[in-house]
Each structure stands twice: as structure tokens, then as C-alpha cells.
Protein backbone atom coordinates (compact mmCIF):
# COMPACT_ATOMS: atom_id res chain seq x y z
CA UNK A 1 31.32 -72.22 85.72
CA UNK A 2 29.81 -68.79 85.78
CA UNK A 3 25.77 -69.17 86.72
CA UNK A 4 23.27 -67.31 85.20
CA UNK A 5 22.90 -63.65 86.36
CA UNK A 6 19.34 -63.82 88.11
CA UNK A 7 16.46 -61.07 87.20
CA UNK A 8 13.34 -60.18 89.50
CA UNK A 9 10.92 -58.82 87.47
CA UNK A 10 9.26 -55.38 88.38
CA UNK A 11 6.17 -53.78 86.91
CA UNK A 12 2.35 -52.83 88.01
CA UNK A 13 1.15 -54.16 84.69
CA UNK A 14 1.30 -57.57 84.38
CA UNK A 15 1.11 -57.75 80.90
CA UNK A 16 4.84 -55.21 81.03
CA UNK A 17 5.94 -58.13 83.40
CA UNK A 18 4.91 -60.56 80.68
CA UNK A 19 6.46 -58.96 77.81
CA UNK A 20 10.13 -58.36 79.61
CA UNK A 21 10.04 -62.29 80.75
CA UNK A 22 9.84 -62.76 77.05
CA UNK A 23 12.65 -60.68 75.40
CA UNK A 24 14.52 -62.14 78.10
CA UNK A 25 13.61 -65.78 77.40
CA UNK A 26 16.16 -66.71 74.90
CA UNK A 27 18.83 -64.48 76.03
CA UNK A 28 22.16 -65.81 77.49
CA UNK A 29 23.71 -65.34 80.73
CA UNK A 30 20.36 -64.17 82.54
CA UNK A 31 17.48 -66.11 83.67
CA UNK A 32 14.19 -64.60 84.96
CA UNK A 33 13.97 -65.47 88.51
CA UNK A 34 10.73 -63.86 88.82
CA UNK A 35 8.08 -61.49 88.59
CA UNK A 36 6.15 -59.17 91.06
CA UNK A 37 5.26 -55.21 91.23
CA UNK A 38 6.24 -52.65 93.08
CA UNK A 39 3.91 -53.30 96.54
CA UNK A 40 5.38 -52.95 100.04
CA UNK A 41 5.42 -57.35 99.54
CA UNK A 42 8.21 -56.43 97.09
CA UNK A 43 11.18 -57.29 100.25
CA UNK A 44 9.82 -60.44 100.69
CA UNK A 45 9.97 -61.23 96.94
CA UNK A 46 13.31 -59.98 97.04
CA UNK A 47 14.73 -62.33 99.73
CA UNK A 48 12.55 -65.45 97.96
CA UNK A 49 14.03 -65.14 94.62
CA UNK A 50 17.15 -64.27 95.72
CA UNK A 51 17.78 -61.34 92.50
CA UNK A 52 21.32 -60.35 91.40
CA UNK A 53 19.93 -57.70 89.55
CA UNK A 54 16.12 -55.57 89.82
CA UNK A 55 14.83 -54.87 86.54
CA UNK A 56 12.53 -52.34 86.94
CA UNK A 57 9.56 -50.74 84.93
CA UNK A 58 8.78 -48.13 85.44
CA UNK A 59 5.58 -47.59 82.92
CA UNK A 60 4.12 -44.64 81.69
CA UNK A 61 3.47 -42.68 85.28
CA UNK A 62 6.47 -42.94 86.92
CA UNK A 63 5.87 -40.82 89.61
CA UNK A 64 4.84 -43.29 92.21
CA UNK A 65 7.32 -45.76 91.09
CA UNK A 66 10.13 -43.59 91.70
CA UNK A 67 9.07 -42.96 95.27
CA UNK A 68 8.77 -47.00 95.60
CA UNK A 69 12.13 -47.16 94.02
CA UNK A 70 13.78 -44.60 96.35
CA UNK A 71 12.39 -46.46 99.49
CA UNK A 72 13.55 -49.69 98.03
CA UNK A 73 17.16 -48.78 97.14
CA UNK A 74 17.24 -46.74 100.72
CA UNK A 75 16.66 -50.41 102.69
CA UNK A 76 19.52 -52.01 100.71
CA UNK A 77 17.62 -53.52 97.87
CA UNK A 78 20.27 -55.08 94.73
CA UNK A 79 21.31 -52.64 92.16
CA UNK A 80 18.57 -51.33 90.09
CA UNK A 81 17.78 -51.52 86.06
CA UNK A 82 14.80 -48.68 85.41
CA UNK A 83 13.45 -49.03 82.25
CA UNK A 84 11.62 -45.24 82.10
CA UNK A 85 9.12 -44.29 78.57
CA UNK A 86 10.20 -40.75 78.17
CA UNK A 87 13.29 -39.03 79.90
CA UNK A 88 11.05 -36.19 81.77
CA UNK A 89 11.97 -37.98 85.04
CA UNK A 90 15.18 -39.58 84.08
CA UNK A 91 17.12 -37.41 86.93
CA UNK A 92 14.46 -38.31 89.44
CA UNK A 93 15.18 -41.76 88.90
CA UNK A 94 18.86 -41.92 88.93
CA UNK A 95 18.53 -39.79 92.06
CA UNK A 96 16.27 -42.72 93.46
CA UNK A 97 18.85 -45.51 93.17
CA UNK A 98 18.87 -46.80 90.04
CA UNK A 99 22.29 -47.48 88.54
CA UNK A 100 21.45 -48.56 85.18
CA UNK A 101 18.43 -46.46 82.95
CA UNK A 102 16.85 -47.33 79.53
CA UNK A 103 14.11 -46.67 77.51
CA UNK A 104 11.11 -49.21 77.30
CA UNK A 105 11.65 -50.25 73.82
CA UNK A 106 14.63 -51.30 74.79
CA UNK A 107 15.29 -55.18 73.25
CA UNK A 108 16.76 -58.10 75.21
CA UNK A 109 19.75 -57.93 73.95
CA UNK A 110 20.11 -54.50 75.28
CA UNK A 111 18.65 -55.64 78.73
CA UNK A 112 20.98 -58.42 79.29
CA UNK A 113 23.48 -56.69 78.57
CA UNK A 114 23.09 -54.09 80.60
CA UNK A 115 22.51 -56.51 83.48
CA UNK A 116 26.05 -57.92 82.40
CA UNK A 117 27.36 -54.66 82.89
CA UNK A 118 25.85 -53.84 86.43
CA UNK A 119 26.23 -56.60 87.56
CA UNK A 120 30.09 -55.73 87.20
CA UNK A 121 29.30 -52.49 89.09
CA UNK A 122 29.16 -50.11 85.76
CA UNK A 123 26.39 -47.57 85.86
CA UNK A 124 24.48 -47.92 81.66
CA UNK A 125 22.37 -45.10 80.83
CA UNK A 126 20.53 -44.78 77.49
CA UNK A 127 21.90 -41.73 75.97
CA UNK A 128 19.36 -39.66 76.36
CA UNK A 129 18.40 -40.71 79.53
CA UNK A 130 21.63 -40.23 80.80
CA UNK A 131 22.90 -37.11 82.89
CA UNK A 132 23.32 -33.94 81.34
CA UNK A 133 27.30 -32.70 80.04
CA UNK A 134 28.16 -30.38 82.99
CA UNK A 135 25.69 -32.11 85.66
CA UNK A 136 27.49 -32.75 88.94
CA UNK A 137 29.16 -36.37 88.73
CA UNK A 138 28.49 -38.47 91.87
CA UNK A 139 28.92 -42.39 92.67
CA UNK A 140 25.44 -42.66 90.59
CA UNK A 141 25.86 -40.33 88.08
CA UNK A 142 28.39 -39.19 84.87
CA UNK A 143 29.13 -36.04 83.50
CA UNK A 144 29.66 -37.90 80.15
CA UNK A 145 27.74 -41.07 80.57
CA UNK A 146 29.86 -44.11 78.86
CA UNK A 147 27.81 -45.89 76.22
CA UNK A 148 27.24 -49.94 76.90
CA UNK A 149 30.27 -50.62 74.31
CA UNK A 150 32.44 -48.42 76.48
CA UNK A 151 31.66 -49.87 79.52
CA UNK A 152 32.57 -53.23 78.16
CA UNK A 153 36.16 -51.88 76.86
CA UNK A 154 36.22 -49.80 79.89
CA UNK A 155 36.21 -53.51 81.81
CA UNK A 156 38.67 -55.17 79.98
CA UNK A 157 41.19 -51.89 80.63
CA UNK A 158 40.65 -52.21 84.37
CA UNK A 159 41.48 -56.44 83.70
CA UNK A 160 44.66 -55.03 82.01
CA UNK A 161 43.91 -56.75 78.70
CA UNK A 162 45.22 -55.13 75.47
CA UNK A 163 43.41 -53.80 72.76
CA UNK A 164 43.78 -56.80 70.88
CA UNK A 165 42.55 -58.94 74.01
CA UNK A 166 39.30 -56.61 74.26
CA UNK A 167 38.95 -56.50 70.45
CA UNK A 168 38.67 -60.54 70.51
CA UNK A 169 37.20 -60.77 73.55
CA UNK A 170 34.10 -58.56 72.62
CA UNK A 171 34.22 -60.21 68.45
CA UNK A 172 34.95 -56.45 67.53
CA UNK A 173 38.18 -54.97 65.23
CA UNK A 174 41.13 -54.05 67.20
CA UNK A 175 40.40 -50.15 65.46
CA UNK A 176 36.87 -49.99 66.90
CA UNK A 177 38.94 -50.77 70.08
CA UNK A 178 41.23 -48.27 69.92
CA UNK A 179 38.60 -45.71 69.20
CA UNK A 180 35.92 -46.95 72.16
CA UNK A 181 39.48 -46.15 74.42
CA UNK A 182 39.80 -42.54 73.11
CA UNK A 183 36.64 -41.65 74.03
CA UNK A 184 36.45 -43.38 76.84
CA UNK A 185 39.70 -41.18 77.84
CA UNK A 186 37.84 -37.81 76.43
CA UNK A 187 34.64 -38.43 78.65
CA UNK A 188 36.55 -39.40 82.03
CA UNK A 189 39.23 -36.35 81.05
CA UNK A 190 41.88 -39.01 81.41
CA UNK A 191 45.44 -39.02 79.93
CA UNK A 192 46.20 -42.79 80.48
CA UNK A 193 44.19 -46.28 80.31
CA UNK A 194 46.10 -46.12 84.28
CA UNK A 195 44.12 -43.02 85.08
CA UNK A 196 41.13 -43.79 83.23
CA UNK A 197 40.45 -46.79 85.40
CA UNK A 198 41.35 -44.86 88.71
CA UNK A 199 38.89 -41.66 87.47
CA UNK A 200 36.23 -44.84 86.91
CA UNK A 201 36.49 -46.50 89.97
CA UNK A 202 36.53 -43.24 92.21
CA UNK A 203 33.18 -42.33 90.16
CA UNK A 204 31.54 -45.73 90.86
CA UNK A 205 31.41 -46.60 87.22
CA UNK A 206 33.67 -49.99 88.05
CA UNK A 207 34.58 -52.04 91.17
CA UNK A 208 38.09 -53.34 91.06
């Protein structure tokens, strides 16, 4: 039996902590494991709650966050969701560490799923949050970010399952599939669902 992905809470306003704890409430496949902010005690909460995944608000002045953040990932912290109000400092914060990166309005739906996701070593990024076409791609960033969808398709490629697999497996139509694995092949400039996964992997995007 697969457990429950667990979630640490992070946010200087308690009532942001608050309001994440609830979209997340009723949401399968994550449970909130608990809540702090972003003080030097964060370690200890850390290594008390025993996270799989840090999600991670950042509020409406970043700044100070991010520099928390950076520290954080630098000492070996568990990958990173950033949940960031305006994409001003969206670079600065996937340069910190964080692997996933979504608005604030994002729902719990969304969160969990992105959790899912990163959890499976896929980097998420809210569209327009995500790195710039052209940008340099490193083992925390895309040139052509993948949208959550894709990153779920792009996971059952690297399991080898077919399009019809992935199409039940995810409760979506075989043609939504097909066309998910196109662009998935367009934004990793791959000619194969072979090379596709390889170009994913070597970018960080998937752990095989």
C-alpha cells in the first residue's frame, strides 16, 4: 500500500498556513504533516515531521523568503513546492531550490498534484512562472517547461505504458494522449518517446 505523501507546511502568516492546511484537507494521497514558518527552527521541524515534500509560501514579499529558501535547499532540505503571488521573482526562486512553482491561488487539487509529481522527481511550474523559451536549461530549470498533464504522460512513457495505458490510467481519451506526447516531444526537441525520456532524465525533469 502506497502511504500518504507527507506535507510540512511553510508560511510567516499563520492565517496562509491555515488556509493551505485546508485546501489540502480533503485531498487524496497527501496529508498535512505540519505547519511552521520559515525561522532558523525550520531544520528541527523538518527532522520532527519527517516531510516528503516542503510546501512553501512564499507571500507577498518574497524577498526574504527566497534567501531562507536558498539556505534551506543548500543544507539538504526535501524538494521544494514555492507557491510565489506574482512572477517578478519567479527566477530568483527556482534559482533558490525550488523544484516545483505556482501561483497562490492555486487550488488543492493543483497542490496535490503537483506534490504527486515531485515527489516522482518532475520539476511543475505554473506557466507563467515557469522559465523563459530560450533560458538556459539546467537540472532545475526547462527551456519549455512541461505543463502538470505532461508531466503525468511524460511518467507513464518513462514506465513504458502505451497510450492507451496512460489514457486509462490518467481517466483521459487515448487522443488527448497522443497529443500531450507530441508536445511533450516538441518541447524536449525529441524524435522518439525513447529519446524523450533520456532528454528528461538528463534535464532532471524524471528519475528513472
Amino acid at each position: 500500500m502506497i502511504s500518504d505523501l507527507r506535507l510540512l507546511l511553510i508560511a510567516d502568516d499563520p492565517l496562509a498556513r491555515a488556509g493551505l492546511a485546508a485546501l489540502l484537507a480533503g485531498e487524496a494521497g497527501v496529508i498535512v504533516a505540519g505547519q511552521t514558518d520559515s525561522t532558523a527552527g525550520l531544520p528541527a521541524m523538518v527532522a520532527a515531521f519527517l516531510p516528503d515534500i516542503l510546501v512553501w509560501d512564499l507571500g507577498w514579499e518574497p524577498a526574504s523568503g527566497i534567501e531562507a529558501l536558498s539556505r534551506f535547499v543548500d543544507a539538504g532540505a526535501p524538494p521544494v513546492l514555492a507557491l510565489l503571488a506574482t512572477p517578478t521573482l519567479a527566477g530568483d526562486v527556482r534559482a533558490a531550490g525550488a523544484r516545483a512553482l505556482l501561483g497562490r491561488s492555486t487550488d488543492g487539487a493543483q497542490l496535490a498534484a503537483a506534490a504527486a509529481a515531485l515527489a516522482q522527481g518532475l520539476l511543475v511550474f505554473d506557466a507563467e512562472l515557469a522559465p523563459a523559451p530560450g533560458s538556459p536549461t539546467t537540472s532545475s530549470d526547462l527551456v519549455d517547461p512541461l505543463s502538470v498533464r505532461e508531466l503525468d504522460v511524460l511518467r507513464g512513457m518513462a514506465e513504458g505504458l502505451s497510450n492507451k495505458q496512460i489514457a486509462r490510467t490518467l481517466e483521459i481519451s487515448e487522443h488527448t494522449v497522443k497529443s500531450h506526447v507530441n508536445t511533450i516531444l516538441s518541447k524536449l526537441g525529441a524524435q522518439s518517446r525513447t529519446e524523450a525520456v533520456v532528454r528528461a532524465t538528463r534535464a532532471g525533469l524524471i528519475l528513472l
